[in-house]
Protein backbone atom coordinates (compact mmCIF):
# COMPACT_ATOMS: atom_id res chain seq x y z
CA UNK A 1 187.41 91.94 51.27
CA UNK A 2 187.59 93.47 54.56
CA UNK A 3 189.67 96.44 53.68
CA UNK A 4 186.40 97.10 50.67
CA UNK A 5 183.85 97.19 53.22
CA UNK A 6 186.04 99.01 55.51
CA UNK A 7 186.70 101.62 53.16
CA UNK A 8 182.92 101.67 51.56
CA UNK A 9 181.61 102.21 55.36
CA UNK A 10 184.24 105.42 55.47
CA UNK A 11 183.05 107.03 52.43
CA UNK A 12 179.32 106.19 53.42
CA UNK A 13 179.81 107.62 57.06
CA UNK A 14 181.67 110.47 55.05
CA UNK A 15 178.43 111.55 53.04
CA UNK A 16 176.34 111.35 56.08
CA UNK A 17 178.46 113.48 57.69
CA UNK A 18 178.50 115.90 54.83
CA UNK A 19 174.89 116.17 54.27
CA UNK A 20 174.12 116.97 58.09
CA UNK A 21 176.79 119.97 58.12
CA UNK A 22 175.64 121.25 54.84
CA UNK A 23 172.51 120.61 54.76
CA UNK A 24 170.73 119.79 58.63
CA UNK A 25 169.36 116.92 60.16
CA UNK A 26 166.01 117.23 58.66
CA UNK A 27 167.02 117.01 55.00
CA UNK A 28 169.49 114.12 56.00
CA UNK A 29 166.43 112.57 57.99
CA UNK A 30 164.26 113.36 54.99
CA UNK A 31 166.50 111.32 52.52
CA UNK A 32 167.15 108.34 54.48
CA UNK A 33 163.17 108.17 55.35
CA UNK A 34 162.47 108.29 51.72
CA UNK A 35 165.36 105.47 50.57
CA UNK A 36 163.33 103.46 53.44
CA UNK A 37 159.59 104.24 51.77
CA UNK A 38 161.56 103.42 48.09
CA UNK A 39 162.77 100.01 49.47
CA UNK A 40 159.31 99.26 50.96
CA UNK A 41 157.68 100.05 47.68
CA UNK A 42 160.35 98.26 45.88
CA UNK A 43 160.01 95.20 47.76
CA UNK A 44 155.84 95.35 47.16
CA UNK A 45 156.25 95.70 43.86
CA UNK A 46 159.48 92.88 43.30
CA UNK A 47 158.68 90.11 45.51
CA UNK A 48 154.88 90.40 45.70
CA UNK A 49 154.91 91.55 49.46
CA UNK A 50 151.71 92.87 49.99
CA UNK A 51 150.91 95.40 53.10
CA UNK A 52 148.22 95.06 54.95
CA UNK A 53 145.43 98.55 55.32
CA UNK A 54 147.20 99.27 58.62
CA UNK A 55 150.38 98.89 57.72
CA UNK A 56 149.76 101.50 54.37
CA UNK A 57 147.83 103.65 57.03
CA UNK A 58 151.13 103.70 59.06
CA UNK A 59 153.11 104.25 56.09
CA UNK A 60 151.32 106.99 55.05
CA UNK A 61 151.48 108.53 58.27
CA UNK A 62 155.04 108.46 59.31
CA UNK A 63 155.69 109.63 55.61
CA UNK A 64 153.39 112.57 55.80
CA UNK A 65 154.61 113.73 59.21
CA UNK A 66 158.29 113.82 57.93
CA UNK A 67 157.39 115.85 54.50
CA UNK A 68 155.15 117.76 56.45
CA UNK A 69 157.48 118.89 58.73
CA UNK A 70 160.54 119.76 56.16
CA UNK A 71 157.98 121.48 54.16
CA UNK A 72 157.03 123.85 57.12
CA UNK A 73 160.67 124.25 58.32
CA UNK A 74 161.63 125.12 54.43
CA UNK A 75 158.25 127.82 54.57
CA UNK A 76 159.66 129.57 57.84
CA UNK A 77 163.12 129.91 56.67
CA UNK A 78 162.14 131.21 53.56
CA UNK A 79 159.83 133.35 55.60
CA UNK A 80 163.20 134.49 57.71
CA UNK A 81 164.83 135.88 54.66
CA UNK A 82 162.41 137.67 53.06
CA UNK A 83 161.54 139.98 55.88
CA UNK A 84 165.43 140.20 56.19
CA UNK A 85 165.40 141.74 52.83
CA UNK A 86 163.13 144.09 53.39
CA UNK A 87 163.78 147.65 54.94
């Protein structure tokens, strides 16, 4: 049993790992942020936990922060290379 989790907490540690070099620590904060907001929704939905306004407000804000801020790092970069392509 302990060699499984052993070996599962490699491989997971593995594709964290992976995703940061390939991808940056946005993106890899960006996915684990949005497995979080798909457990919280999951667990709403499941088990009848209900969230109170304040808690959705919060929610909503910490949510829309994070996509707000991949979506203006993707605009710049794009940005970056296109007036690199240009002469």
């Amino acid at each position: 049993d302990i060699l499984i989790l052993s070996i599962a907490a490699m491989l997971g540690q593995l594709c964290i790992l992976y995703t940061i070099k390939e991808f940056g620590a946005l993106l890899f904060a960006t996915i684990m942020t949005t497995r979080q907001f798909l457990s919280i929704l999951l667990s709403c939905i499941v088990f009848m936990h209900m969230l109170s306004p304040m808690q959705w407000v919060g929610t909503v804000l910490v949510f829309g922060s994070l996509y707000y801020k991949s979506f203006a790092k993707a605009g710049s970069s794009k940005k970056i290379v296109d007036e690199e392509k240009e002469p």
